[in-house]
N, C-alpha and C. Protein backbone atom coordinates (compact mmCIF):
# COMPACT_ATOMS: atom_id res chain seq x y z
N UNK A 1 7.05 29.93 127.31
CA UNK A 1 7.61 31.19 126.86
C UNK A 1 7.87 32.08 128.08
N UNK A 2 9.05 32.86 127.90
CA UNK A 2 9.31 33.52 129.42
C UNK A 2 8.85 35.41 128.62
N UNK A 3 8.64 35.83 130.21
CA UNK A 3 8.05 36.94 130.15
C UNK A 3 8.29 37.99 129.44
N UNK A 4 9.52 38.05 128.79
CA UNK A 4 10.46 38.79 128.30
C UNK A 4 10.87 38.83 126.87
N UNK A 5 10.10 37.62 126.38
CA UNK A 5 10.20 37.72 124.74
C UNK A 5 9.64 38.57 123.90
N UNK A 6 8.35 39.12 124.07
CA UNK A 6 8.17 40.26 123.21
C UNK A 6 9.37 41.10 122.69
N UNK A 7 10.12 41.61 123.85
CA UNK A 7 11.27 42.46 123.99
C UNK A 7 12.70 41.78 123.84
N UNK A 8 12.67 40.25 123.52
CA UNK A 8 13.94 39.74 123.31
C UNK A 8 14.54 40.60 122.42
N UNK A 9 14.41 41.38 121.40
CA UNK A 9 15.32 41.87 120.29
C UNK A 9 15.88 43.23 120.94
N UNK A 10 14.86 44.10 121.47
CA UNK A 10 14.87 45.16 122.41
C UNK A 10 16.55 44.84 123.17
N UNK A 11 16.23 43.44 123.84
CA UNK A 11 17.44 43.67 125.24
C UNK A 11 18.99 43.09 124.58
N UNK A 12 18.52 42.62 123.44
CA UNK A 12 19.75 42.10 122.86
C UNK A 12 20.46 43.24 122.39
N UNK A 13 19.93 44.00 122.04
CA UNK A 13 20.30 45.31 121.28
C UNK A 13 20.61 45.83 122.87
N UNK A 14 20.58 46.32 123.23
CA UNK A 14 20.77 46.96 124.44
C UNK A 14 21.99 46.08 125.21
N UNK A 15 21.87 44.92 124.85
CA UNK A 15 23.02 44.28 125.58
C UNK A 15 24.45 44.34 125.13
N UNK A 16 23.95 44.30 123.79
CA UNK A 16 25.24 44.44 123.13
C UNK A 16 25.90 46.01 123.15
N UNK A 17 25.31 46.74 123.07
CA UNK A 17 25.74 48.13 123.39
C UNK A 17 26.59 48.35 124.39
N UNK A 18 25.98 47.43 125.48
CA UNK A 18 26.69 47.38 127.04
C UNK A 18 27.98 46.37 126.69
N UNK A 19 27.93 45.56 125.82
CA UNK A 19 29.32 44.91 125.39
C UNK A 19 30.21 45.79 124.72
N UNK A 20 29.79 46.29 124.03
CA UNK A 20 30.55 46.96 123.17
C UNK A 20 31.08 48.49 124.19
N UNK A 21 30.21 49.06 124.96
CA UNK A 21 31.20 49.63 126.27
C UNK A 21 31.94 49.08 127.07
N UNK A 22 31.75 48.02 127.33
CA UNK A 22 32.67 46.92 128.26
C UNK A 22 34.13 46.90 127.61
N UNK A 23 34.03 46.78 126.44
CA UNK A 23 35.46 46.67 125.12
C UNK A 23 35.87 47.74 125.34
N UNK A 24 35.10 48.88 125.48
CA UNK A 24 35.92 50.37 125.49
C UNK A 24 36.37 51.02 126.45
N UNK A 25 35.74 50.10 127.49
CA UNK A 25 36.74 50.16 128.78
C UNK A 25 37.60 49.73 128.80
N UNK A 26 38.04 48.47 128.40
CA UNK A 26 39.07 47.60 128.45
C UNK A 26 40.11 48.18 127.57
N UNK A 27 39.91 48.86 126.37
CA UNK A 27 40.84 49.42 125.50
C UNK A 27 41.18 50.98 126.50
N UNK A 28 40.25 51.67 127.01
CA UNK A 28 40.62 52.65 127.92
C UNK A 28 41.97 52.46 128.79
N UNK A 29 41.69 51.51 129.46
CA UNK A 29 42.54 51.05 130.34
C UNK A 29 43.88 50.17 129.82
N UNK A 30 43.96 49.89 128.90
CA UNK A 30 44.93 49.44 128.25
C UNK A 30 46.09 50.45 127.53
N UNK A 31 44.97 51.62 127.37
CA UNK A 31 45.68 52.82 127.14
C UNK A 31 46.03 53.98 128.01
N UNK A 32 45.62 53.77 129.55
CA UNK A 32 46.09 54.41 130.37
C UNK A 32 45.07 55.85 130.57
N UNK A 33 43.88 55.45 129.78
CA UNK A 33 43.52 56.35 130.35
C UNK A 33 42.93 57.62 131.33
N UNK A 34 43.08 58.52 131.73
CA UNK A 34 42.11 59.33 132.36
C UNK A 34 41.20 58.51 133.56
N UNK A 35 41.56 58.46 134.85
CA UNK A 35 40.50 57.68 135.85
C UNK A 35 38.70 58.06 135.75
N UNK A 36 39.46 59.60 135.54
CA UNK A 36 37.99 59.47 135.66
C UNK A 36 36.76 59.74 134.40
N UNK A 37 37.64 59.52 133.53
CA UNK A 37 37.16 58.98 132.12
C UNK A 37 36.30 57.61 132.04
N UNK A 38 37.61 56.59 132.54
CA UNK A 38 36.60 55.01 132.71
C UNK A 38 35.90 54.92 134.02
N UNK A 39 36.19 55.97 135.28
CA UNK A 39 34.94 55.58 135.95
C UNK A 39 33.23 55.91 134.98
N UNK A 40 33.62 57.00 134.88
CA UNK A 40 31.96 57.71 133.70
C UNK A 40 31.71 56.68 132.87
N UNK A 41 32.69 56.25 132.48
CA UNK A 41 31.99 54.79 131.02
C UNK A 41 31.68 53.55 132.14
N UNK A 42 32.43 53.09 133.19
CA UNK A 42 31.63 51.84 133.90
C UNK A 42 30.65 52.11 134.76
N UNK A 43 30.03 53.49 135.05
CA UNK A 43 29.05 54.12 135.48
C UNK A 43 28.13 53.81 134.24
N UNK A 44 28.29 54.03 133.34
CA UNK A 44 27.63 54.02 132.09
C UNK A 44 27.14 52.77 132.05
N UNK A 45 28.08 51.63 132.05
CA UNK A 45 27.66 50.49 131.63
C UNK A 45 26.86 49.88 132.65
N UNK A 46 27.03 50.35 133.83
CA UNK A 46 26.20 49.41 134.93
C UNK A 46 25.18 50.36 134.84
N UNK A 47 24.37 51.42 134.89
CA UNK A 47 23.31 51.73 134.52
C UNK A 47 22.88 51.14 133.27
N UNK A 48 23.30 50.87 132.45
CA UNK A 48 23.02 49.96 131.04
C UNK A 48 22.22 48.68 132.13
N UNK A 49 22.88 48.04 132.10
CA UNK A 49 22.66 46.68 133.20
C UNK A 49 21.49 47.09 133.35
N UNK A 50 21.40 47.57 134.90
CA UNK A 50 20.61 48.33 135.89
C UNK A 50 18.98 48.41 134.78
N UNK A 51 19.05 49.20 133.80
CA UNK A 51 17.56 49.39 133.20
C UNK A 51 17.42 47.99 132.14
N UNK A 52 18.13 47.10 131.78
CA UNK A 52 17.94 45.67 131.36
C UNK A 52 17.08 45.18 132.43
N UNK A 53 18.12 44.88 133.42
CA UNK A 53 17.53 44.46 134.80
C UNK A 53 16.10 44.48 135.15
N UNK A 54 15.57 46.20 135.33
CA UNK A 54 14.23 46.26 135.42
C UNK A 54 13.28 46.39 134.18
N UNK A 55 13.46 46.19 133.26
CA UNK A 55 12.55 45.86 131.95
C UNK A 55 12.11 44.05 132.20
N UNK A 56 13.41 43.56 132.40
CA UNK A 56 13.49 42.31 132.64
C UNK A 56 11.99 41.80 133.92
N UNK A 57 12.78 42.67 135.01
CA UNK A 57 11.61 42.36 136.32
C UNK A 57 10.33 42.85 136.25
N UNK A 58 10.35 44.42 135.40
CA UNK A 58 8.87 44.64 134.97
C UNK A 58 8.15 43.32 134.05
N UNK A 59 9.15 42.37 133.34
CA UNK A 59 7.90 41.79 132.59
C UNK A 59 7.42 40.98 133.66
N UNK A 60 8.85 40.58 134.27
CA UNK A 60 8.54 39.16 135.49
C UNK A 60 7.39 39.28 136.17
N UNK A 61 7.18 40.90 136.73
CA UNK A 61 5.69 40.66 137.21
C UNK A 61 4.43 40.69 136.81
N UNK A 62 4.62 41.64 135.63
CA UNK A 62 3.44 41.56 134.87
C UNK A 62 2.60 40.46 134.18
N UNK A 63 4.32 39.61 134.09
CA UNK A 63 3.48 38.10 133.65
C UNK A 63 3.98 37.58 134.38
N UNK A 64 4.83 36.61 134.85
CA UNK A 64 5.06 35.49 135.49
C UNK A 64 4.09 35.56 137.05
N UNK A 65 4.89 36.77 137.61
CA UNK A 65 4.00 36.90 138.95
C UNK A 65 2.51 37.05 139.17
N UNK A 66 1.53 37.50 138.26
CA UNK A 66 0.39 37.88 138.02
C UNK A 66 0.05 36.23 137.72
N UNK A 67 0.69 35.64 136.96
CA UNK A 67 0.01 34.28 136.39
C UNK A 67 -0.10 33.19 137.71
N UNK A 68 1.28 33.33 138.09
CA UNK A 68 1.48 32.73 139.57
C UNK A 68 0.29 32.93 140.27
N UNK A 69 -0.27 33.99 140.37
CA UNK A 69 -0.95 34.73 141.33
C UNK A 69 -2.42 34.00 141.18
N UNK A 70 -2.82 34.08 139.86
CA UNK A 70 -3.74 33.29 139.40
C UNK A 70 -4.00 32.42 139.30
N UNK A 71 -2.81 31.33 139.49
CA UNK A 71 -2.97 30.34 139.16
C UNK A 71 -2.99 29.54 140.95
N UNK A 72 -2.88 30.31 142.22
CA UNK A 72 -2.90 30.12 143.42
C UNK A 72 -2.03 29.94 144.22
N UNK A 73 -0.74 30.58 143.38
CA UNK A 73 0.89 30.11 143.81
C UNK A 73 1.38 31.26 144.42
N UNK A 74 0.45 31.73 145.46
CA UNK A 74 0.61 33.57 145.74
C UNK A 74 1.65 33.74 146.38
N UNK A 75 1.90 32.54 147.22
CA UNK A 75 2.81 32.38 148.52
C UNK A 75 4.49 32.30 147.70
N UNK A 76 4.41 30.95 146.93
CA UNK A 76 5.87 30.98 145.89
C UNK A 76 6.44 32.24 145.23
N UNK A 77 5.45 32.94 144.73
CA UNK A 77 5.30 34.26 143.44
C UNK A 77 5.83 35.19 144.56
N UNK A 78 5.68 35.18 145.73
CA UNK A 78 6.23 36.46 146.25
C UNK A 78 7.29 36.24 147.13
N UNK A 79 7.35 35.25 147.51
CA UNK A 79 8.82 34.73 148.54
C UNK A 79 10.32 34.69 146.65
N UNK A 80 9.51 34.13 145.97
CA UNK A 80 10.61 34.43 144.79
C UNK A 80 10.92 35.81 144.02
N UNK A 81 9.94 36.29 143.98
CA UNK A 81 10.19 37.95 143.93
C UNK A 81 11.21 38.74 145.05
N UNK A 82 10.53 38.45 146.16
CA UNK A 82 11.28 38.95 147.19
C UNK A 82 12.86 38.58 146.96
N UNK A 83 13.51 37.51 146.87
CA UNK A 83 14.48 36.57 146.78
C UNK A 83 15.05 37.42 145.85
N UNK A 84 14.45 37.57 144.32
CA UNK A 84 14.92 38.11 143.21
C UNK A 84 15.39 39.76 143.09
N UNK A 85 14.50 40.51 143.95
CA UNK A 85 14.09 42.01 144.41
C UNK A 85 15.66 42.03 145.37
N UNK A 86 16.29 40.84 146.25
CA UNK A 86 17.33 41.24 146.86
C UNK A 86 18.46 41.21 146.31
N UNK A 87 18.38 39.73 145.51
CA UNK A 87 20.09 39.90 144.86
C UNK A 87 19.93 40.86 143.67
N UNK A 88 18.90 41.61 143.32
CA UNK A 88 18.92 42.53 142.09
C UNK A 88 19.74 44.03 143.00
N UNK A 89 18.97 44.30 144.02
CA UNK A 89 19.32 45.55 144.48
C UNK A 89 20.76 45.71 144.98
N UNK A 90 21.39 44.52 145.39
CA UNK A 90 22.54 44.33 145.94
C UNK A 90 23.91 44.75 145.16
């Protein structure tokens, strides 16, 4: 089970929200609208992302990395965090 299932229904819901802004950009722009109308909505949506993202990495450490940790894999658990911590921020 991955770290994140408690909250699977949580991020689905949340994801789809971020789909369903993604569509309303695309209809924005199809209709010419206002620049800086759809910048504010794809600002919108990538902060959407952005707090998925870290709900996501909060569970990763709370469980995956902690278990790692325990289980004597201290060295893997944090060179893959690290790894994960860069292409997230990027």
């Amino acid at each position: 089970m991955n770290s994140y299932e408690v909250e699977k229904d949580d991020l689905l819901r949340r994801l789809r929200k971020i789909e369903g802004q993604v569509r309303g950009i695309q209809r924005m722009i199809e209709e010419g609208r206002y620049c800086i109308d759809v910048l504010t909505q794809l600002a919108a949506a990538r902060q959407g992302l952005n707090r998925v993202g870290m709900l996501i990495l909060d569970r990763h450490i709370k469980g995956c990395v902690i278990n790692a940790i325990r289980s004597g894999e201290e060295e893997r658990a944090v060179e893959e965090l690290n790894q994960v911590l860069l292409r997230f921020i990027r």
